[in-house]
N, C-alpha and C. Protein backbone atom coordinates (compact mmCIF):
# COMPACT_ATOMS: atom_id res chain seq x y z
N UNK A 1 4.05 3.08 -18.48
CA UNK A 1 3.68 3.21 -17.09
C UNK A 1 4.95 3.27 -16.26
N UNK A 2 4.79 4.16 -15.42
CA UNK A 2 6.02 4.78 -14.23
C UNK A 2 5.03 4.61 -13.03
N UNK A 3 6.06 3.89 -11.96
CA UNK A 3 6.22 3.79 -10.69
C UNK A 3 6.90 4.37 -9.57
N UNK A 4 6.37 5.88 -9.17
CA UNK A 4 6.81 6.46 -8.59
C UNK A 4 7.05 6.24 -6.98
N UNK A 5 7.98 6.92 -6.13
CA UNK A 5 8.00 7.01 -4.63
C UNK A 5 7.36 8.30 -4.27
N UNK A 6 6.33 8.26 -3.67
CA UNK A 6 6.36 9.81 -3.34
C UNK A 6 7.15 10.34 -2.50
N UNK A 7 8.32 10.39 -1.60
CA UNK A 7 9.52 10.96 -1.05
C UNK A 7 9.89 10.97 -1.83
N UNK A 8 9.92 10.92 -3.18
CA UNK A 8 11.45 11.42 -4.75
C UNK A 8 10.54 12.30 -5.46
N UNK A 9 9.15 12.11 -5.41
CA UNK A 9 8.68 13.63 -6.19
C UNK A 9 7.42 14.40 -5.06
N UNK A 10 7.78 14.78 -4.19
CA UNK A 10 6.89 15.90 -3.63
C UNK A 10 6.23 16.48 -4.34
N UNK A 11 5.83 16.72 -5.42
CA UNK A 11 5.31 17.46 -6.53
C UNK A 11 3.97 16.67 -6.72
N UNK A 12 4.09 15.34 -5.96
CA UNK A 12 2.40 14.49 -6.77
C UNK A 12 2.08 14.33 -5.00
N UNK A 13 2.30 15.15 -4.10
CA UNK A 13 1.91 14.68 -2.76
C UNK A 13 0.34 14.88 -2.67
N UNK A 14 0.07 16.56 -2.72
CA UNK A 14 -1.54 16.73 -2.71
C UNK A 14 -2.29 15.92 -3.55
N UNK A 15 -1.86 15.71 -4.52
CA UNK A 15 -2.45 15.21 -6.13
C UNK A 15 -2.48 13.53 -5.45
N UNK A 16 -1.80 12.80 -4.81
CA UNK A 16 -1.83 11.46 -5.05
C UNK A 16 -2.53 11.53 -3.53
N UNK A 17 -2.87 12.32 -2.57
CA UNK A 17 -3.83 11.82 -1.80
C UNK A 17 -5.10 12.23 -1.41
N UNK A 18 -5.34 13.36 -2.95
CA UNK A 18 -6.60 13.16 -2.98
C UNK A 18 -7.30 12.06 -3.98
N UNK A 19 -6.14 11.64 -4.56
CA UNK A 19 -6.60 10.33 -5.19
C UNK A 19 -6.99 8.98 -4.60
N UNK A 20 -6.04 8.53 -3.38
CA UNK A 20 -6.39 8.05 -2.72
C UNK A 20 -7.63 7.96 -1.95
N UNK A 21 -8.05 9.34 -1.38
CA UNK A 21 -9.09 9.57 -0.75
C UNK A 21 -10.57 9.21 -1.58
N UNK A 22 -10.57 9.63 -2.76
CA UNK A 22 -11.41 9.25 -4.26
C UNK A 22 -11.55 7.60 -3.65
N UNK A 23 -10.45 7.08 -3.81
CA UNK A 23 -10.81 5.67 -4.05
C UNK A 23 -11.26 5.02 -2.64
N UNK A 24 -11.23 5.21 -1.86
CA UNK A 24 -11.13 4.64 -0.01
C UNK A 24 -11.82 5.57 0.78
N UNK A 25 -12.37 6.53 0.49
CA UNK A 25 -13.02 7.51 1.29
C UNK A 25 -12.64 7.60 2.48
N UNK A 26 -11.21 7.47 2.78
CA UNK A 26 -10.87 8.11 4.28
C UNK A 26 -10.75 9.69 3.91
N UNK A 27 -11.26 9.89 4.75
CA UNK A 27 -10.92 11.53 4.75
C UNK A 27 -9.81 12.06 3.87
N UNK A 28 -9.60 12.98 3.63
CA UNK A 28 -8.24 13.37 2.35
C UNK A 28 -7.32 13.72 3.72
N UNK A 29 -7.44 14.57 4.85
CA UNK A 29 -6.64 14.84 5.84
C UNK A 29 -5.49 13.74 6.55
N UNK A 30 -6.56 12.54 6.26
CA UNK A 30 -5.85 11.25 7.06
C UNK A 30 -4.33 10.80 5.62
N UNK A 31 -4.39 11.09 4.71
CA UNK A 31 -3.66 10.98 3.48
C UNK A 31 -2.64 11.64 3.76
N UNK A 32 -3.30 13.06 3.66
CA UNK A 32 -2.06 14.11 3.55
C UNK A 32 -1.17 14.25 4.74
N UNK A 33 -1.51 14.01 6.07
CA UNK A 33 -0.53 13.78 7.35
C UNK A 33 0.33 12.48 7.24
N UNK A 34 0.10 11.33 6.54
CA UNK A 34 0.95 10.06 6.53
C UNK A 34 1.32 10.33 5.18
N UNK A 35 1.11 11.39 4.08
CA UNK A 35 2.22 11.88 2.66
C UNK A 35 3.18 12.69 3.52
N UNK A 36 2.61 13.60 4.31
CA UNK A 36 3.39 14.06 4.84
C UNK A 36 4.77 13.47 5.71
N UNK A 37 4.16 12.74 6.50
CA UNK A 37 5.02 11.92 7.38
C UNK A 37 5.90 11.13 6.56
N UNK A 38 6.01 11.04 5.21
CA UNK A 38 6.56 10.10 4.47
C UNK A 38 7.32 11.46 3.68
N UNK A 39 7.33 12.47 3.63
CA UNK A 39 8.10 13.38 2.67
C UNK A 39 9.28 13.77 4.23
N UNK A 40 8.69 14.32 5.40
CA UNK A 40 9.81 14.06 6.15
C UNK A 40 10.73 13.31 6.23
N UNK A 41 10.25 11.93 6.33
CA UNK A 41 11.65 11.69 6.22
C UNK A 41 12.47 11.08 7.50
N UNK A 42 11.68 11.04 8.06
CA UNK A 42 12.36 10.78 9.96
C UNK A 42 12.21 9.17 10.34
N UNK A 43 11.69 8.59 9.58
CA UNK A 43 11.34 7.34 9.97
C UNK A 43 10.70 6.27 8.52
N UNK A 44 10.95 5.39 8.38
CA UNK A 44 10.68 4.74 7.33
C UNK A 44 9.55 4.53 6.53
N UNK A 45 8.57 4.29 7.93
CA UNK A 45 7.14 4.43 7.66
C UNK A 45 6.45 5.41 8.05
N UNK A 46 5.97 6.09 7.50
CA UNK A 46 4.65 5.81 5.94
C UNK A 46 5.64 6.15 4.86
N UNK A 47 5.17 4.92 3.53
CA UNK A 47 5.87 5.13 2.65
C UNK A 47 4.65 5.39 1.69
N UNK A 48 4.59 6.00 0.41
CA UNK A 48 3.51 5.94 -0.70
C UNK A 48 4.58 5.85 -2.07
N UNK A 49 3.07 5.46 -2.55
CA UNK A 49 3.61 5.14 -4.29
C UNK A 49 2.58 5.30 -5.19
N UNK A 50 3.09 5.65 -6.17
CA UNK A 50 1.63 5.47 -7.60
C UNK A 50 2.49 5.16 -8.77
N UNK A 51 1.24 4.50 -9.52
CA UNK A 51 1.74 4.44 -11.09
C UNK A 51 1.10 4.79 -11.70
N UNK A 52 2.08 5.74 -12.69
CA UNK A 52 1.68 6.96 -13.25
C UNK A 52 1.75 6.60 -14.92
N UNK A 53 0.63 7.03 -15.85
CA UNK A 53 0.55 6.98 -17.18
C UNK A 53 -0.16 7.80 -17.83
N UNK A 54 0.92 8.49 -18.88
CA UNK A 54 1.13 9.63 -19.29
C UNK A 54 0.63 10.97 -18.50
N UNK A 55 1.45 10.62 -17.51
CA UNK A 55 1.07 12.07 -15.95
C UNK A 55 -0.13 11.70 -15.65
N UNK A 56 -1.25 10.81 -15.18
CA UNK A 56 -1.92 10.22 -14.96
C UNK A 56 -2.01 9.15 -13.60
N UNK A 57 -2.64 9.50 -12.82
CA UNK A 57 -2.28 8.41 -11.56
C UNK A 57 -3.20 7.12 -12.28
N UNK A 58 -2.73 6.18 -12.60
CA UNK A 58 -3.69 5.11 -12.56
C UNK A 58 -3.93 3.78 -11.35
N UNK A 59 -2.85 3.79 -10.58
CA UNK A 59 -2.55 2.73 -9.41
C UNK A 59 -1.71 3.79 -8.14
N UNK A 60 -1.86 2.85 -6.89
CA UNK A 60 -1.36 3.33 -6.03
C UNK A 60 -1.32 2.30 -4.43
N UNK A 61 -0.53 2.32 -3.93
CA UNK A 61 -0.83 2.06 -2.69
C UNK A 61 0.61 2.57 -1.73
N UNK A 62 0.27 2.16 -0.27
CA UNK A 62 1.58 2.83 1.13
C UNK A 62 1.56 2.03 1.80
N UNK A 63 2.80 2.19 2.43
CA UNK A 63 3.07 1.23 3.46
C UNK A 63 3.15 1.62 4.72
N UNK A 64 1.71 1.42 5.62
CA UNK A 64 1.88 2.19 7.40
C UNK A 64 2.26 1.23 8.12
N UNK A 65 2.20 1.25 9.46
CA UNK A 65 2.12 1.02 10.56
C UNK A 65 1.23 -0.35 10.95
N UNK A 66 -0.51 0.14 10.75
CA UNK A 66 -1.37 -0.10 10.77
C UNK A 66 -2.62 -0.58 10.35
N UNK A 67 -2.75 -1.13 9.35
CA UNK A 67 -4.35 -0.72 8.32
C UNK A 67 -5.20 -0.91 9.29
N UNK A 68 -5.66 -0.07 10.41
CA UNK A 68 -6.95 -0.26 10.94
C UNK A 68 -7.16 -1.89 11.36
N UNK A 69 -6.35 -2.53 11.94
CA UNK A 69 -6.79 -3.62 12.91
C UNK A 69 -6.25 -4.12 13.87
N UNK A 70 -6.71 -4.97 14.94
CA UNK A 70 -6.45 -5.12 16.26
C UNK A 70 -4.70 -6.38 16.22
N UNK A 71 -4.18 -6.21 15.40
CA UNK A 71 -2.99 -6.81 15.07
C UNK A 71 -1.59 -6.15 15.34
N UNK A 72 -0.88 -5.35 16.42
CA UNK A 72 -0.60 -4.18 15.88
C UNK A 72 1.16 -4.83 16.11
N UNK A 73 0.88 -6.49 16.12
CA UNK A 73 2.36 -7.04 16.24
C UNK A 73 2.57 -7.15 14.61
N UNK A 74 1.83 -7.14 13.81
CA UNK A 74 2.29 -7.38 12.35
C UNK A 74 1.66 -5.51 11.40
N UNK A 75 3.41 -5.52 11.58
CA UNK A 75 3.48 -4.81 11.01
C UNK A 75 4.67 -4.66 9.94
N UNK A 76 4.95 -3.41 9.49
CA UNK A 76 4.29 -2.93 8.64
C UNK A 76 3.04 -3.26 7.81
N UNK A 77 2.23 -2.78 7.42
CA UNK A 77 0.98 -3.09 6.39
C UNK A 77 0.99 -2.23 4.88
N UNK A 78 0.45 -2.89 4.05
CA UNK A 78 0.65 -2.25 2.70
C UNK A 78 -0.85 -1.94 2.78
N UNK A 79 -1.26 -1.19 2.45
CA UNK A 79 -2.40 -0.50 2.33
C UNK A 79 -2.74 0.09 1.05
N UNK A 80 -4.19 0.51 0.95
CA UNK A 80 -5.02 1.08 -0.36
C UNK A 80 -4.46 0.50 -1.83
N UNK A 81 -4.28 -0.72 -1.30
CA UNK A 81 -3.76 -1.08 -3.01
C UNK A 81 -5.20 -0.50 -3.50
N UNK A 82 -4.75 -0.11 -4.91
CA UNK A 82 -5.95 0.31 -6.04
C UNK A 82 -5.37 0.26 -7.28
N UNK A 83 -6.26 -0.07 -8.15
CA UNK A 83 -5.71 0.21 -9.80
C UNK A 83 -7.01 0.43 -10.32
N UNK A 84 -6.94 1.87 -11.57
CA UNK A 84 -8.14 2.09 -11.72
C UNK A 84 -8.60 0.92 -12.55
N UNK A 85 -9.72 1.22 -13.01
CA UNK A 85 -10.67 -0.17 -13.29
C UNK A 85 -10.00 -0.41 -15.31
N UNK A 86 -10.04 0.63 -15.54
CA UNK A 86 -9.02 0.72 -17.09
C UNK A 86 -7.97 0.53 -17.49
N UNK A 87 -7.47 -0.06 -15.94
CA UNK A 87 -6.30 -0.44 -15.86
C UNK A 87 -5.60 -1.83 -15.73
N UNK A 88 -6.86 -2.51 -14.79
CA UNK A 88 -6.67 -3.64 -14.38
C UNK A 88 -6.56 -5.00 -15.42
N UNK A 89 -5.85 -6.18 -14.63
CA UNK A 89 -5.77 -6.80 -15.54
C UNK A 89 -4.44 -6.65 -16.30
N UNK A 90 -3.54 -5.66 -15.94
CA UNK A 90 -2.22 -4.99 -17.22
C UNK A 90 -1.20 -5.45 -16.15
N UNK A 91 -1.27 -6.28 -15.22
CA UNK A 91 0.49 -6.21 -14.42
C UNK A 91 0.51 -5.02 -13.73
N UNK A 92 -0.29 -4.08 -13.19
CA UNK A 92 -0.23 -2.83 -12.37
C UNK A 92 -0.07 -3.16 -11.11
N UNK A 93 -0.77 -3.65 -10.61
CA UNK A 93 -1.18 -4.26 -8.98
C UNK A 93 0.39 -5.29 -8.97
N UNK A 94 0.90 -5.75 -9.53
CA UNK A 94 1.84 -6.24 -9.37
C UNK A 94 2.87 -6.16 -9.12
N UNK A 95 3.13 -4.53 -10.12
CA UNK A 95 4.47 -4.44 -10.35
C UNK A 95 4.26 -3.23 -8.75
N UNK A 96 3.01 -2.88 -8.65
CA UNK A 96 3.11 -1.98 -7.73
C UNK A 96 3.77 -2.52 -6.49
N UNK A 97 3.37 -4.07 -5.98
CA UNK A 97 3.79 -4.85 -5.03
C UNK A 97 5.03 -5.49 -5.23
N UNK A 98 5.67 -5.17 -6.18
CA UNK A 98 7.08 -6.01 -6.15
C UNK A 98 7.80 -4.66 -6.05
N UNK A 99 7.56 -3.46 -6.23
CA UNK A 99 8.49 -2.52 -6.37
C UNK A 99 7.75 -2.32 -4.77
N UNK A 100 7.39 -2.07 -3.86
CA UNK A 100 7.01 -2.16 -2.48
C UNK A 100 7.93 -3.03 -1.34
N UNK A 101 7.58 -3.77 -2.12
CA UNK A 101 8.85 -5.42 -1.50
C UNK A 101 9.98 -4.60 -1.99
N UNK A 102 10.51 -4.43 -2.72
CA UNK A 102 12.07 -4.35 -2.96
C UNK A 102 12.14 -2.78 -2.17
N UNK A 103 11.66 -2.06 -2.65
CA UNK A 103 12.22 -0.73 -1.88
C UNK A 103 11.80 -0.84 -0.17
N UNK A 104 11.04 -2.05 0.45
CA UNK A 104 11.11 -1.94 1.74
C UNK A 104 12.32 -3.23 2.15
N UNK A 105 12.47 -3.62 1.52
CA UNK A 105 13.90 -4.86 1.61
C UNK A 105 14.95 -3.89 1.74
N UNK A 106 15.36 -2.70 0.72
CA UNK A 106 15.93 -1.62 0.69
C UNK A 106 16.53 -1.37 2.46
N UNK A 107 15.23 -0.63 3.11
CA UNK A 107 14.90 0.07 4.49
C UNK A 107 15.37 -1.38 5.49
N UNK A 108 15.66 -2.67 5.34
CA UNK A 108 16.00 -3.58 5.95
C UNK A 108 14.44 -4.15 6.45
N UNK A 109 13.16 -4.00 5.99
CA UNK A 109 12.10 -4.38 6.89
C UNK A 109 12.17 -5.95 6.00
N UNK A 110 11.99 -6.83 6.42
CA UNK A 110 11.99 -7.94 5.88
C UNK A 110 10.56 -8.91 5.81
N UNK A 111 9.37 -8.17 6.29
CA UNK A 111 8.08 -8.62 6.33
C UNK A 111 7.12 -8.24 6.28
N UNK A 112 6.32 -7.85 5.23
CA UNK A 112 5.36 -6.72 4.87
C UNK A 112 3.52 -7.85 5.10
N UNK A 113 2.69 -6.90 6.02
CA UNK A 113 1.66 -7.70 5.90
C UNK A 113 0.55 -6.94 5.34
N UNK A 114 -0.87 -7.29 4.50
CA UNK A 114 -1.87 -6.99 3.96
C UNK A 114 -3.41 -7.13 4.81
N UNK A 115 -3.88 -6.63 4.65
CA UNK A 115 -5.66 -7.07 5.45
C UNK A 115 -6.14 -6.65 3.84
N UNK A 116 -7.05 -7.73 3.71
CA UNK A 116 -7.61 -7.64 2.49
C UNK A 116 -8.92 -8.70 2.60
N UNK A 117 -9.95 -8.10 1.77
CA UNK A 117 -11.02 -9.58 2.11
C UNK A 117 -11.18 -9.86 1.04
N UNK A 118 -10.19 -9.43 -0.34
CA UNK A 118 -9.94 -10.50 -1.50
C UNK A 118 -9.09 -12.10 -0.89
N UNK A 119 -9.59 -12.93 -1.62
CA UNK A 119 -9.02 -14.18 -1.76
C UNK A 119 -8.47 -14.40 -3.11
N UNK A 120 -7.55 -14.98 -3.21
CA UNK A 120 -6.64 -15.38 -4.46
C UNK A 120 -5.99 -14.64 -4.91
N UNK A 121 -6.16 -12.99 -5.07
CA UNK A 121 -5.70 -12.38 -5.46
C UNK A 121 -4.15 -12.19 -4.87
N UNK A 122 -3.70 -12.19 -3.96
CA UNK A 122 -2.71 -11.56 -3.51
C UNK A 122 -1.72 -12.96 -3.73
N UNK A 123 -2.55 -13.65 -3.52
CA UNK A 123 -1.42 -15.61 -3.68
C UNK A 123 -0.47 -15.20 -5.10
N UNK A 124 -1.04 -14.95 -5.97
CA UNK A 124 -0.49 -15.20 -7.42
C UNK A 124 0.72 -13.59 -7.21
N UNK A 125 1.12 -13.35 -6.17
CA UNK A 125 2.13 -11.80 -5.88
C UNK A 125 3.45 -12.60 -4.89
N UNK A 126 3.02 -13.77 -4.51
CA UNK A 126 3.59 -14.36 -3.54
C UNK A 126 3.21 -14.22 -2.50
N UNK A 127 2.00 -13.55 -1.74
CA UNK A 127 1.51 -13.30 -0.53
C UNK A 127 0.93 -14.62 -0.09
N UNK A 128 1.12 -14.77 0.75
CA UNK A 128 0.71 -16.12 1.59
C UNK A 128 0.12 -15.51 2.97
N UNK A 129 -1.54 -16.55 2.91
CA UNK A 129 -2.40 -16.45 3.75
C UNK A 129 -1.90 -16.20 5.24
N UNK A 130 -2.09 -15.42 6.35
CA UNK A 130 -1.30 -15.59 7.78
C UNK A 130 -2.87 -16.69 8.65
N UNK A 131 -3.57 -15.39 8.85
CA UNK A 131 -4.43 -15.23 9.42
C UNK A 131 -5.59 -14.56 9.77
N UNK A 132 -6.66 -14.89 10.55
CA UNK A 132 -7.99 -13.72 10.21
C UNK A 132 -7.56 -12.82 11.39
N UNK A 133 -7.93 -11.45 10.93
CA UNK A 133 -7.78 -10.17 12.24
C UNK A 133 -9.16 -9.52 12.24
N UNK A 134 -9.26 -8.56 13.15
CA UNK A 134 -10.64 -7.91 13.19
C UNK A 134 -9.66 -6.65 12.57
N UNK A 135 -10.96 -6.13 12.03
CA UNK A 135 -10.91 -4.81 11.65
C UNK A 135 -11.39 -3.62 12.31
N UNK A 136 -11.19 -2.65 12.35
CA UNK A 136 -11.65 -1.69 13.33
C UNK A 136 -12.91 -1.34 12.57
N UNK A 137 -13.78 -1.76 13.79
CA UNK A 137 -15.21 -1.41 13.11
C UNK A 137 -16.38 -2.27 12.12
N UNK A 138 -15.20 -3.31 12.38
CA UNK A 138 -16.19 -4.20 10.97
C UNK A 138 -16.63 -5.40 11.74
N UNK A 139 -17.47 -5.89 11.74
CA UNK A 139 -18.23 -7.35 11.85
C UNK A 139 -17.75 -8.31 11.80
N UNK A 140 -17.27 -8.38 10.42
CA UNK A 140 -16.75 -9.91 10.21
C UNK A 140 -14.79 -9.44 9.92
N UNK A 141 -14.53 -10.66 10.26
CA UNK A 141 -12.80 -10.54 10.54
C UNK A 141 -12.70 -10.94 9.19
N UNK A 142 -11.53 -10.03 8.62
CA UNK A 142 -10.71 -10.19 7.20
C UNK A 142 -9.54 -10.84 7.61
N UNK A 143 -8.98 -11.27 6.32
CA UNK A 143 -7.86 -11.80 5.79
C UNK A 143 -6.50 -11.15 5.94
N UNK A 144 -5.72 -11.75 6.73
CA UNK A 144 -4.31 -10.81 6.85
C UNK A 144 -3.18 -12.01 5.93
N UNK A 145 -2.76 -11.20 5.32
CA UNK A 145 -1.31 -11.78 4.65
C UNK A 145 0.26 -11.32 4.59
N UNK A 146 0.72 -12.22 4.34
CA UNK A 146 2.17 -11.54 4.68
C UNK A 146 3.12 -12.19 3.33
N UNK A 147 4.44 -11.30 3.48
CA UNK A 147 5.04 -11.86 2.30
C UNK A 147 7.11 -11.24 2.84
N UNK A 148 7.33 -12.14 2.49
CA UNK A 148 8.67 -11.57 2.71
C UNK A 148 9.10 -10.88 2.20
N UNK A 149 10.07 -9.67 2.02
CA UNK A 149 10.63 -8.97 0.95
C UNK A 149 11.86 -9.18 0.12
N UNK A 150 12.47 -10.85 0.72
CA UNK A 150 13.35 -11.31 0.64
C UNK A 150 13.36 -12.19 -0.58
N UNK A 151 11.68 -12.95 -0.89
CA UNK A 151 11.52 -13.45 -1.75
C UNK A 151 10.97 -13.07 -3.17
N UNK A 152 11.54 -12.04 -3.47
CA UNK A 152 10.89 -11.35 -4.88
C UNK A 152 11.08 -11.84 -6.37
């Protein structure tokens, strides 16, 4: 298993956000303008990533701005973590988030936050609980976490 940047291979841009889109059903358009915005090049964020086996996307997630909530002082956000289901369980989701942390430690951002309405999961990555945010559109307020990139 390989852990790619998508700014170092333009070659998996269409390919990794219609994968994304597969898994999160945002529109494929909303993907390909923040792959895009991340193959430019002009600004740090949006970043994407996948991990790839044997040319195979099996994991993925990016780092915006935003994930859709009324928080918009904590930012950056890591977004669409996913690992396919044949996957999970192998150190994927992990290594995806430590290579995230280090290449945004890289860019000097020193505080990456999550909205997620898993519990426990993200603790055992080093993510530590912040606080609840609303989500755009949702009912009940999720889980925001944060993690330094300092502590990897």
């Amino acid at each position: 298993m390989e852990i790619l940047k998508i700014r170092e291979h333009r070659e998996l841009a269409e390919r990794a956000a219609k994968w994304f889109h597969a898994k999160w059903s945002i529109p494929v358009e909303a993907y390909q303008e923040s792959i895009a915005a991340c193959l430019r090049g002009d600004k740090v964020i949006p970043q994407w990533y996948v991990a790839l086996e044997q040319d195979e996307i099996i994991g993925g997630l990016g780092v915006i701005e935003n994930d859709f909530h009324d928080r918009p002082d904590l930012t950056p956000n890591v977004c669409a973590v996913y690992v396919e289901k044949a996957w999970r369980c192998q150190g994927i989701a992990g290594a995806l988030l430590r290579t995230v942390c280090e290449d945004m430690r890289q860019f000097e951002i020193k505080t990456l936050y999550l909205l997620t309405d898993h519990t426990n999961f993200y603790e055992r990555y080093g993510w530590e609980f912040l606080c609840l945010v609303q989500g755009d559109g949702e009912t009940e307020p999720a889980r925001m976490y944060e993690r330094s990139t300092n502590s990897i």
